[in-house]
C-alpha atoms as a PDB file:
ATOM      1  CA  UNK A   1      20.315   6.463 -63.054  1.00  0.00           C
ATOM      2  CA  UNK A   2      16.752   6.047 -64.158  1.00  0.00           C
ATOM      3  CA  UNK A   3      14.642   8.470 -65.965  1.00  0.00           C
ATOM      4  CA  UNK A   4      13.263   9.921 -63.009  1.00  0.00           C
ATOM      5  CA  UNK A   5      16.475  11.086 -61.688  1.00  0.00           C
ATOM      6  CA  UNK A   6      16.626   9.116 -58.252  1.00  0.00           C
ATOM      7  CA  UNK A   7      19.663   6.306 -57.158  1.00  0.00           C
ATOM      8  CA  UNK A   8      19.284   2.944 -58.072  1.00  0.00           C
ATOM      9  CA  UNK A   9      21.245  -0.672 -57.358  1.00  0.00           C
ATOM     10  CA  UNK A  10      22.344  -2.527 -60.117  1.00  0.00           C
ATOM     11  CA  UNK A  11      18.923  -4.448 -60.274  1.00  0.00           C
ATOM     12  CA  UNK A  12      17.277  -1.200 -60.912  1.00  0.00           C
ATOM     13  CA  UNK A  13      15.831  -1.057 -57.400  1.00  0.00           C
ATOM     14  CA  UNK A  14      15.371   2.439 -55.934  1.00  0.00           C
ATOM     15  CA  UNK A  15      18.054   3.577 -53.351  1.00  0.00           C
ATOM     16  CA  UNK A  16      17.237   6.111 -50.788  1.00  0.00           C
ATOM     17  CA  UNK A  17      19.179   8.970 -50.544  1.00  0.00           C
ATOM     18  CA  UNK A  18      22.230   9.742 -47.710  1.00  0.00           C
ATOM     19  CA  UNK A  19      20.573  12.614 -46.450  1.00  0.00           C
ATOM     20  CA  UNK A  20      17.265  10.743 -45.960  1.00  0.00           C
ATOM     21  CA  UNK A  21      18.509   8.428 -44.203  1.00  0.00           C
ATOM     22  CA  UNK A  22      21.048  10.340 -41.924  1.00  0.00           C
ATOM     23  CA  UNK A  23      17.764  12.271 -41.321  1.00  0.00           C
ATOM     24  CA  UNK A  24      15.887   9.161 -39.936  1.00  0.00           C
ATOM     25  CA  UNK A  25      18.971   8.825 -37.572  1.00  0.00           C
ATOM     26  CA  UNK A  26      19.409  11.735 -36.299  1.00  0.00           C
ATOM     27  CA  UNK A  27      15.151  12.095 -35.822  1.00  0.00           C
ATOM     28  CA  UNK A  28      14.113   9.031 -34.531  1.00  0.00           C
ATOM     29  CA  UNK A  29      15.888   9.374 -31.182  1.00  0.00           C
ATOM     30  CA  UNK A  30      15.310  13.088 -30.844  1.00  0.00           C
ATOM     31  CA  UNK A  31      11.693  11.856 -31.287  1.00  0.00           C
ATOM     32  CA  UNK A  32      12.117   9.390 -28.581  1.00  0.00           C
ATOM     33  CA  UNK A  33      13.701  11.818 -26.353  1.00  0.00           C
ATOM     34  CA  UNK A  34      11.050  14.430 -26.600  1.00  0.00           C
ATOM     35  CA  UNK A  35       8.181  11.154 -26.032  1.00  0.00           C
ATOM     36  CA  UNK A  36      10.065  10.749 -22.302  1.00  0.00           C
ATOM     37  CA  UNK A  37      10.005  14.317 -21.945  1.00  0.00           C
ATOM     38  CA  UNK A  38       6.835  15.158 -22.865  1.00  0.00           C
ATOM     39  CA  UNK A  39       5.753  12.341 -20.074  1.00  0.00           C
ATOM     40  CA  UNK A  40       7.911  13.290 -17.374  1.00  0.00           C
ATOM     41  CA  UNK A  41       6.385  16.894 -17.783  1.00  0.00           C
ATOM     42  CA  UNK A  42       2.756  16.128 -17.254  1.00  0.00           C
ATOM     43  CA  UNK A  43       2.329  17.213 -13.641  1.00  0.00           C
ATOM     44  CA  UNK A  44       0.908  15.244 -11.185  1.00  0.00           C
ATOM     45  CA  UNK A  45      -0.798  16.395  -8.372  1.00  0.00           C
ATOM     46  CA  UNK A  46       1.114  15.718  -4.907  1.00  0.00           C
ATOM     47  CA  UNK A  47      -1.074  14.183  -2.543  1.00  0.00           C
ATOM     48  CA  UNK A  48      -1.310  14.826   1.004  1.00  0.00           C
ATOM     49  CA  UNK A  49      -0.299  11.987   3.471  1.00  0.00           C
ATOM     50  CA  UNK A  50      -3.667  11.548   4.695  1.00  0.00           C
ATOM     51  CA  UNK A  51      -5.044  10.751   0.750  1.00  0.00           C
ATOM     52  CA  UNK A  52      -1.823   8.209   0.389  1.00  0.00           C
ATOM     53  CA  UNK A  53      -4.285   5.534   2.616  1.00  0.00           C
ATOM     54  CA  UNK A  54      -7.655   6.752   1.479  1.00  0.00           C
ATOM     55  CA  UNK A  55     -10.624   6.103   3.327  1.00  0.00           C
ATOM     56  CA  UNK A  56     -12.678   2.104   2.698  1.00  0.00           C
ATOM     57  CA  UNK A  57     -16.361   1.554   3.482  1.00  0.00           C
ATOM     58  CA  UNK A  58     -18.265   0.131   5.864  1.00  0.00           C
ATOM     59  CA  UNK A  59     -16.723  -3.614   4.666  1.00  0.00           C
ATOM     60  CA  UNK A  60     -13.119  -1.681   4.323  1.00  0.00           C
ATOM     61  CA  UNK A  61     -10.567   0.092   6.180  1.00  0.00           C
ATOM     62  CA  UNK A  62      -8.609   1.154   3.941  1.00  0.00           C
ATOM     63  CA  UNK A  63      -8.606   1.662   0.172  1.00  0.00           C
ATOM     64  CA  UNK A  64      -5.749  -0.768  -1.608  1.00  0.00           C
ATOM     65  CA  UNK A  65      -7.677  -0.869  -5.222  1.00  0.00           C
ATOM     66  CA  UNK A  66      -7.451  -3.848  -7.052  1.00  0.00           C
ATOM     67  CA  UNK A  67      -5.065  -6.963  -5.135  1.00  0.00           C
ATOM     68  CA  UNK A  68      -3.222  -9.390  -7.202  1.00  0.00           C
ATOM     69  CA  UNK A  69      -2.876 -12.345  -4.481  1.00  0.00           C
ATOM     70  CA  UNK A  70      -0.443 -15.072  -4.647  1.00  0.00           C
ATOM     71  CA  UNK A  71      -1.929 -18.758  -6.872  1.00  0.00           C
ATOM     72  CA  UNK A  72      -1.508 -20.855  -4.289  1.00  0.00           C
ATOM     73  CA  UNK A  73      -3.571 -19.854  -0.954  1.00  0.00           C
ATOM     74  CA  UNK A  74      -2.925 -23.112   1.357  1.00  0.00           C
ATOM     75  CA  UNK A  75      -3.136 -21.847   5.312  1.00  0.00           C
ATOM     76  CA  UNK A  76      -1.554 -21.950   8.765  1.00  0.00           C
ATOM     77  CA  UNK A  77      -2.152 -21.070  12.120  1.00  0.00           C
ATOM     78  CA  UNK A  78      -0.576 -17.257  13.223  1.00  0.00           C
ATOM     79  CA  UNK A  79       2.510 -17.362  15.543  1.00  0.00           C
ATOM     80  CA  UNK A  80       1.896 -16.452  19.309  1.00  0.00           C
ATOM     81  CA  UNK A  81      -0.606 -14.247  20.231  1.00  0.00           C
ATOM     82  CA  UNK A  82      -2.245 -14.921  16.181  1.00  0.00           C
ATOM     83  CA  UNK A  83      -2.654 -18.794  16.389  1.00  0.00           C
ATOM     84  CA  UNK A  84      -6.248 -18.017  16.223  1.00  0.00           C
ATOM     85  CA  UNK A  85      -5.399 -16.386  12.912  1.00  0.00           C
ATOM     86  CA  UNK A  86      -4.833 -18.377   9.925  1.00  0.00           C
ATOM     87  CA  UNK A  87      -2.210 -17.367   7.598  1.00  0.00           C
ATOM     88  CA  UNK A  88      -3.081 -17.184   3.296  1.00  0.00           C
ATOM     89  CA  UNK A  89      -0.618 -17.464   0.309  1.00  0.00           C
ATOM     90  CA  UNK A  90       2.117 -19.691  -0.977  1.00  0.00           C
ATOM     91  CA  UNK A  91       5.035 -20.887   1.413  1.00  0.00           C
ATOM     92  CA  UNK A  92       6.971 -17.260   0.516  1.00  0.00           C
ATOM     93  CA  UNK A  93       3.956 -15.070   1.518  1.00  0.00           C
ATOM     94  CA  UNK A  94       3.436 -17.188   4.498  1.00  0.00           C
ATOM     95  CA  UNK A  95       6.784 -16.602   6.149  1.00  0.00           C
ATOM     96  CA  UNK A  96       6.518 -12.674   5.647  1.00  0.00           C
ATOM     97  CA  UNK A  97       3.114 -12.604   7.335  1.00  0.00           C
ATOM     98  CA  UNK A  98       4.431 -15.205   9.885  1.00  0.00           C
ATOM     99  CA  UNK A  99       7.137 -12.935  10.853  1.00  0.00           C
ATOM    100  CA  UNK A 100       5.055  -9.470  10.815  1.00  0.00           C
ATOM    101  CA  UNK A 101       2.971 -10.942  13.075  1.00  0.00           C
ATOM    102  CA  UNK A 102       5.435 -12.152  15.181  1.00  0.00           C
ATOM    103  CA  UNK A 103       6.507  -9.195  15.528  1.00  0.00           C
ATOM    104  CA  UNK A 104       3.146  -7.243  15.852  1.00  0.00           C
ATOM    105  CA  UNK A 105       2.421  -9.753  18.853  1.00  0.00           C
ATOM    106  CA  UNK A 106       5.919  -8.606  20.762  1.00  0.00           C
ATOM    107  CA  UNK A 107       4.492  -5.056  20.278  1.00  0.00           C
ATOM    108  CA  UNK A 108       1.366  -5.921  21.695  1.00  0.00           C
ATOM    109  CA  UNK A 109       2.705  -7.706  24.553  1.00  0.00           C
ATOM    110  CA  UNK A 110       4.336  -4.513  25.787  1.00  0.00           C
ATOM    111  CA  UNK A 111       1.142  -3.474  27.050  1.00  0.00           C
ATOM    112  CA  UNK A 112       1.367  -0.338  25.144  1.00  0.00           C
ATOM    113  CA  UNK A 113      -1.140  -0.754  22.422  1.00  0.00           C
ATOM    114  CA  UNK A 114      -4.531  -1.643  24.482  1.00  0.00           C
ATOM    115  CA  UNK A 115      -6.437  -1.023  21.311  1.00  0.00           C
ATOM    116  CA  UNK A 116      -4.601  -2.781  19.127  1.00  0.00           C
ATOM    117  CA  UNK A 117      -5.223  -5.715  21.521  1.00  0.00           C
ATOM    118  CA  UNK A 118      -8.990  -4.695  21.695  1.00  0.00           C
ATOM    119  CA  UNK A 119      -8.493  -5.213  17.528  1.00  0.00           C
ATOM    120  CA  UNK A 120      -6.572  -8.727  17.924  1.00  0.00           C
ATOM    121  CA  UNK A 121      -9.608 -10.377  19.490  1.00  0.00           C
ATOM    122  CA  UNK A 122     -12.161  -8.701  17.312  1.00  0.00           C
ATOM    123  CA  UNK A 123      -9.745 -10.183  14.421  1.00  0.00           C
ATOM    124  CA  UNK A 124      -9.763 -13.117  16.303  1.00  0.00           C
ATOM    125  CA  UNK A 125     -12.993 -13.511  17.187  1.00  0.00           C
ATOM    126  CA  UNK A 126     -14.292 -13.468  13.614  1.00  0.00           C
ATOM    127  CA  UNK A 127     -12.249 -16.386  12.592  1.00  0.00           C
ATOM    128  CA  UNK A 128      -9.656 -13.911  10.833  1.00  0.00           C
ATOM    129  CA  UNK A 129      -7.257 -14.216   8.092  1.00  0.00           C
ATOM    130  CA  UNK A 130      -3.998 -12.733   7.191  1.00  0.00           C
ATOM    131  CA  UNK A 131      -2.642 -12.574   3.525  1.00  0.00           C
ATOM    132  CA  UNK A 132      -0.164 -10.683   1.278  1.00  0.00           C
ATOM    133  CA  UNK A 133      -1.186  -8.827  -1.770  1.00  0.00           C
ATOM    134  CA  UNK A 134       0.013  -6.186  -4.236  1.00  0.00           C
ATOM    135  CA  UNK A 135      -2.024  -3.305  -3.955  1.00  0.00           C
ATOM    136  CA  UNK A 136      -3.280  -1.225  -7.098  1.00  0.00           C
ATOM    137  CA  UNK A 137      -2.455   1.378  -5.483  1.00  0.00           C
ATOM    138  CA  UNK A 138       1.218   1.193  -3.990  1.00  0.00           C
ATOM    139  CA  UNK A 139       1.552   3.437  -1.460  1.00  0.00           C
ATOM    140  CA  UNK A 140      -0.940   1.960   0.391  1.00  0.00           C
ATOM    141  CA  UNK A 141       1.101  -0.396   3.211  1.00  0.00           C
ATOM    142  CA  UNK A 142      -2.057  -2.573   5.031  1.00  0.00           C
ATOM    143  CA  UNK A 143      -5.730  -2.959   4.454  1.00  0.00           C
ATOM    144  CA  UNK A 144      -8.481  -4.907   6.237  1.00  0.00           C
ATOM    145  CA  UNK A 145     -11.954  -5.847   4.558  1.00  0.00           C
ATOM    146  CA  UNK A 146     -15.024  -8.419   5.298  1.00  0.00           C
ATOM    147  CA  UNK A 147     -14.933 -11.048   3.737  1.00  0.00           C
ATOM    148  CA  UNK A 148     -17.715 -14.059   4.207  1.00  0.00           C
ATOM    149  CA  UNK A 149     -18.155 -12.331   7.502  1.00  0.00           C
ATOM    150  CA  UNK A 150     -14.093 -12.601   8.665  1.00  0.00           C
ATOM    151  CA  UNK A 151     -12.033  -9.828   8.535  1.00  0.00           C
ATOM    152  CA  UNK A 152      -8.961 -10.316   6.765  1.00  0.00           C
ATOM    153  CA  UNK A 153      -5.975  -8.302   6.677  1.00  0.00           C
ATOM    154  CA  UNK A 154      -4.058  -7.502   3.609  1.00  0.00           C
ATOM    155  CA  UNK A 155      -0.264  -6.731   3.765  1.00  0.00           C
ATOM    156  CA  UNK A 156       1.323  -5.064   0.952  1.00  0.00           C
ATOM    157  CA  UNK A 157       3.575  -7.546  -0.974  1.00  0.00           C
ATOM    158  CA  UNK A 158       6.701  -4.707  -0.178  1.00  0.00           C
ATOM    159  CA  UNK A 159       7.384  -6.433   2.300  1.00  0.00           C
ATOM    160  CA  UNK A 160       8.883  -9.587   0.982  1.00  0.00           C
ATOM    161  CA  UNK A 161      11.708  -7.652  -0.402  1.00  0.00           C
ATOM    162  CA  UNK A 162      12.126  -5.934   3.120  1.00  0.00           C
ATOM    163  CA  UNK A 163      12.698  -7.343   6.700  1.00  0.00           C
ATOM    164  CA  UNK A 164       9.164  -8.604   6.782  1.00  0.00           C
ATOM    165  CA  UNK A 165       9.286  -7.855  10.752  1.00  0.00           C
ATOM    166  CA  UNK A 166       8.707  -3.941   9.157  1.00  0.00           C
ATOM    167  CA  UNK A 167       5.858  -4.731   8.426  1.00  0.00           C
ATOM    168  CA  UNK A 168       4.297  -4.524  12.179  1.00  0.00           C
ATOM    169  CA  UNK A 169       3.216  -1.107  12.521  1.00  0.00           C
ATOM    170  CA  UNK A 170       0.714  -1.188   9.329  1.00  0.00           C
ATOM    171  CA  UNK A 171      -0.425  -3.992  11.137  1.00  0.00           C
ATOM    172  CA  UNK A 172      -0.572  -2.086  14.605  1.00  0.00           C
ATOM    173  CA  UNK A 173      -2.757   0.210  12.180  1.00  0.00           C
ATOM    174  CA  UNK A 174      -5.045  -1.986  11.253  1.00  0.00           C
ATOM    175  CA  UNK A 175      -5.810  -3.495  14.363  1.00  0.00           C
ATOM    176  CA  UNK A 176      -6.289   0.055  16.028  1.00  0.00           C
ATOM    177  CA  UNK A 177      -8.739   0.542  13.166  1.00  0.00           C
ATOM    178  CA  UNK A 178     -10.642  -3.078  13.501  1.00  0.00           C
ATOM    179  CA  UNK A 179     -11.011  -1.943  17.551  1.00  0.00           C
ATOM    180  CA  UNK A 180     -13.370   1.318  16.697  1.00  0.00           C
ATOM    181  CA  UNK A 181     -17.076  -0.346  17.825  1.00  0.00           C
ATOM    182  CA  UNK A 182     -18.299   1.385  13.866  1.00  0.00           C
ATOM    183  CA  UNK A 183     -16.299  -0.279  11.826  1.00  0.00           C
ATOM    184  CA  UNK A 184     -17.115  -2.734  10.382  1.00  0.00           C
ATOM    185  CA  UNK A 185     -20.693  -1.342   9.546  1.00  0.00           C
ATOM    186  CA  UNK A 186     -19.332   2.129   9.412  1.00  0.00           C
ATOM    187  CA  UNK A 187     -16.233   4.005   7.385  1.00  0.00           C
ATOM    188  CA  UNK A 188     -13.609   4.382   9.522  1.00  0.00           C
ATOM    189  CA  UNK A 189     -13.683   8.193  11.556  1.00  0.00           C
ATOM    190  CA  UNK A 190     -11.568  11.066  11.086  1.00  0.00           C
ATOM    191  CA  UNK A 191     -10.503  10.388  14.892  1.00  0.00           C
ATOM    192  CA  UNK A 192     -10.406   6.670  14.877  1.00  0.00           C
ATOM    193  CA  UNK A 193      -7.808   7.315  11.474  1.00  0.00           C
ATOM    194  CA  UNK A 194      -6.004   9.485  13.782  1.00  0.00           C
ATOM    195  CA  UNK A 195      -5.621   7.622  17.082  1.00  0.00           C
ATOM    196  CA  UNK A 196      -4.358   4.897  14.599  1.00  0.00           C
ATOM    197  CA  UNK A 197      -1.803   6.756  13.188  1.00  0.00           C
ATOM    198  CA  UNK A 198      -0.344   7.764  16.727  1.00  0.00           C
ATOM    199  CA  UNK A 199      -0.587   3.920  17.610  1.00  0.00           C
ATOM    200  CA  UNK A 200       1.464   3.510  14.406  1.00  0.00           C
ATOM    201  CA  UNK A 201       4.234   6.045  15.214  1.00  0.00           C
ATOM    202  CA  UNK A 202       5.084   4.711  18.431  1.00  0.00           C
ATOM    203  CA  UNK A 203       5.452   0.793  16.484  1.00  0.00           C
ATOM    204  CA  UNK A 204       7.547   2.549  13.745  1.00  0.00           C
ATOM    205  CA  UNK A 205       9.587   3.977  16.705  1.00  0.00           C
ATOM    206  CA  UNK A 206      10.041   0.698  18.081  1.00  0.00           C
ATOM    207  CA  UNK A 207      10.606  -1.861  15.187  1.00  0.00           C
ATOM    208  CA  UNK A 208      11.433   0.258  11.963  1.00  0.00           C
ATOM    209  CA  UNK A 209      14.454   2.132  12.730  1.00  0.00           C
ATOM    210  CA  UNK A 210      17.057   2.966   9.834  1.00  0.00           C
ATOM    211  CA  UNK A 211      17.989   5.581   7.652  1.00  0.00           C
ATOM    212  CA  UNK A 212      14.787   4.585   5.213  1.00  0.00           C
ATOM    213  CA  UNK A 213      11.763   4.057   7.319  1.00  0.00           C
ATOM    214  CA  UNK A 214       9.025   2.174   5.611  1.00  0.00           C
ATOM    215  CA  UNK A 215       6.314   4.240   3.613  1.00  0.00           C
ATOM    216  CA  UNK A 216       3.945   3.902   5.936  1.00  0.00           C
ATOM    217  CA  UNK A 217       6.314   5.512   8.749  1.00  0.00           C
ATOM    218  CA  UNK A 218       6.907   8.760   6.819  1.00  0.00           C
ATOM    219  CA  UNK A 219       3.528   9.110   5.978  1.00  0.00           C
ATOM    220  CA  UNK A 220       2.311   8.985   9.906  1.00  0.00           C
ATOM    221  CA  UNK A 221       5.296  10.906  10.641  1.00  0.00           C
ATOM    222  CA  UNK A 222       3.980  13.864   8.343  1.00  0.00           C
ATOM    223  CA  UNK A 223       0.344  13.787   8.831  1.00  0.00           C
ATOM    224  CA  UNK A 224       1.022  13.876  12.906  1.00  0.00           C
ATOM    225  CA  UNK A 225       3.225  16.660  12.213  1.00  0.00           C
ATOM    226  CA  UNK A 226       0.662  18.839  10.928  1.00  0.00           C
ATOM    227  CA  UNK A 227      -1.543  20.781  13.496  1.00  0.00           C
ATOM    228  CA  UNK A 228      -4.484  20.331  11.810  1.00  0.00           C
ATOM    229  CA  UNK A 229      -4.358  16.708  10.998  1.00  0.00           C
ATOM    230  CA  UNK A 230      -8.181  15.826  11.476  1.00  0.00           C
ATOM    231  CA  UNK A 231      -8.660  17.993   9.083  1.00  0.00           C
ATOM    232  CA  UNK A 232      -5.881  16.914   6.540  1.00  0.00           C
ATOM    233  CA  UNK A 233      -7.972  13.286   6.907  1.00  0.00           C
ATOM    234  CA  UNK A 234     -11.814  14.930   6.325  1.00  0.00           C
ATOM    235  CA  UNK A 235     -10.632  16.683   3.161  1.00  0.00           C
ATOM    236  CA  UNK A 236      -8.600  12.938   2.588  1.00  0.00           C
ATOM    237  CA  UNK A 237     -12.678  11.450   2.610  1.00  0.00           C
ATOM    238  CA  UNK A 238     -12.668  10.441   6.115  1.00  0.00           C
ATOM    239  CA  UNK A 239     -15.830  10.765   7.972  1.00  0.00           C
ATOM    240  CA  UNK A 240     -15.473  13.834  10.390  1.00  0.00           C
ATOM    241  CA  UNK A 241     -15.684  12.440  13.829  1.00  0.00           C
ATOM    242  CA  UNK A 242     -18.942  11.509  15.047  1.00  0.00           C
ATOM    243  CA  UNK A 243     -20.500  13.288  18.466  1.00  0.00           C
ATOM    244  CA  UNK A 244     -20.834  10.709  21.139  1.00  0.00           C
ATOM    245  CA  UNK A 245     -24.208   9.247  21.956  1.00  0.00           C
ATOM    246  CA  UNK A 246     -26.056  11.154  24.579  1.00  0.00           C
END
């Protein structure tokens, strides 16, 4: 021992004491433990499914936040009814929008989706584009924006770890929402939001069957199950529907 009373080595180094450090192991996990508690406590608001694909802009559909989009962005012509679509991304991204669309076109081809259709040759029309992305914000499946006057549609990146052919009725959405004569120009309606959610019910129906639907699918499912669903998307930020032109 030194003068002052505390442990030392032979070299006359100070030594901590046992209970000191017994007390660092015994407090730095409990420390830890209350950090990850502390976190999962802070509550978060639950949001409605209309507010899980918030309302674009006149140049937007839908809101996705910020994209991260794959390095390489080399292009090829859409399958079927999309050949005058050209496809964006690296050979991985291609073949997941290849086979959404694919599989969009056999929906279309069923007749059932005239708006949809009315969308495909808008989309068409203005020398469109089709490209994966990971969304800022996650829950949001598809999104369409202008872009150098073409509209391109985004698909959530999701899909690559999925059965990319699930990936139809966001598209089915997002055509449905490039047919309303506002957009672009206009946000996207209350009603036109709606009618597009219907459109992507029955394509969820159809192509995304299983015991785990895609996002997207739940979300339609619960905002059509509400009675008041225009209004669920107008307190979402959706434009209330406007009167038709006298």
């Amino acid at each position: 021992m030194q003068d002052d009373g505390l442990p030392t080595l032979p070299t006359g180094e100070p030594v901590l004491h046992r209970w000191f450090v017994i007390a660092m192991l015994v407090l730095v996990p409990l420390a830890g433990a209350t950090t990850l508690w502390a976190m999962l406590s802070v509550s978060r608001p639950e949001l409605t499914a209309a507010e899980r694909r918030p309302p674009g802009d006149g140049v937007v559909t839908i809101e996705r936040g910020d994209a991260v989009l794959a390095t390489t962005q080399d292009a090829e012509p859409g399958p079927d009814c999309s050949q005058g679509i050209r496809l964006l991304g690296d050979s991985g991204s291609r073949a997941v929008a290849r086979r959404a669309m694919a599989a969009t076109c056999d929906l279309i081809a069923s007749g059932d989706f005239p708006q949809a259709r009315a969308g495909l040759v808008e989309w068409v029309r203005s020398d469109g584009r089709l490209r994966i992305a990971t969304f800022e914000l996650s829950g949001v499946e598809s999104s369409a924006r202008v872009e150098e006057e073409r509209i391109v549609i985004e698909l959530n990146a999701v899909f690559q770890f999925d059965d990319a052919a699930r990936g139809a009725p966001a598209l089915i959405h997002q055509l449905e929402l490039i047919a309303s004569p506002d957009w672009p120009g206009d946000p996207v309606t209350a009603d036109v939001a709606l009618e597009a959610a219907r459109a992507q019910a029955v394509a969820c129906e159809r192509l995304a069957p299983g015991v785990q639907p895609p996002r997207g699918c739940a979300d339609v499912e619960e905002l059509l199950a509400d009675t008041d669903a225009i209004q669920l998307l107008v307190d979402a930020g959706y434009p209330p529907s406007r009167a038709p032109a006298p």
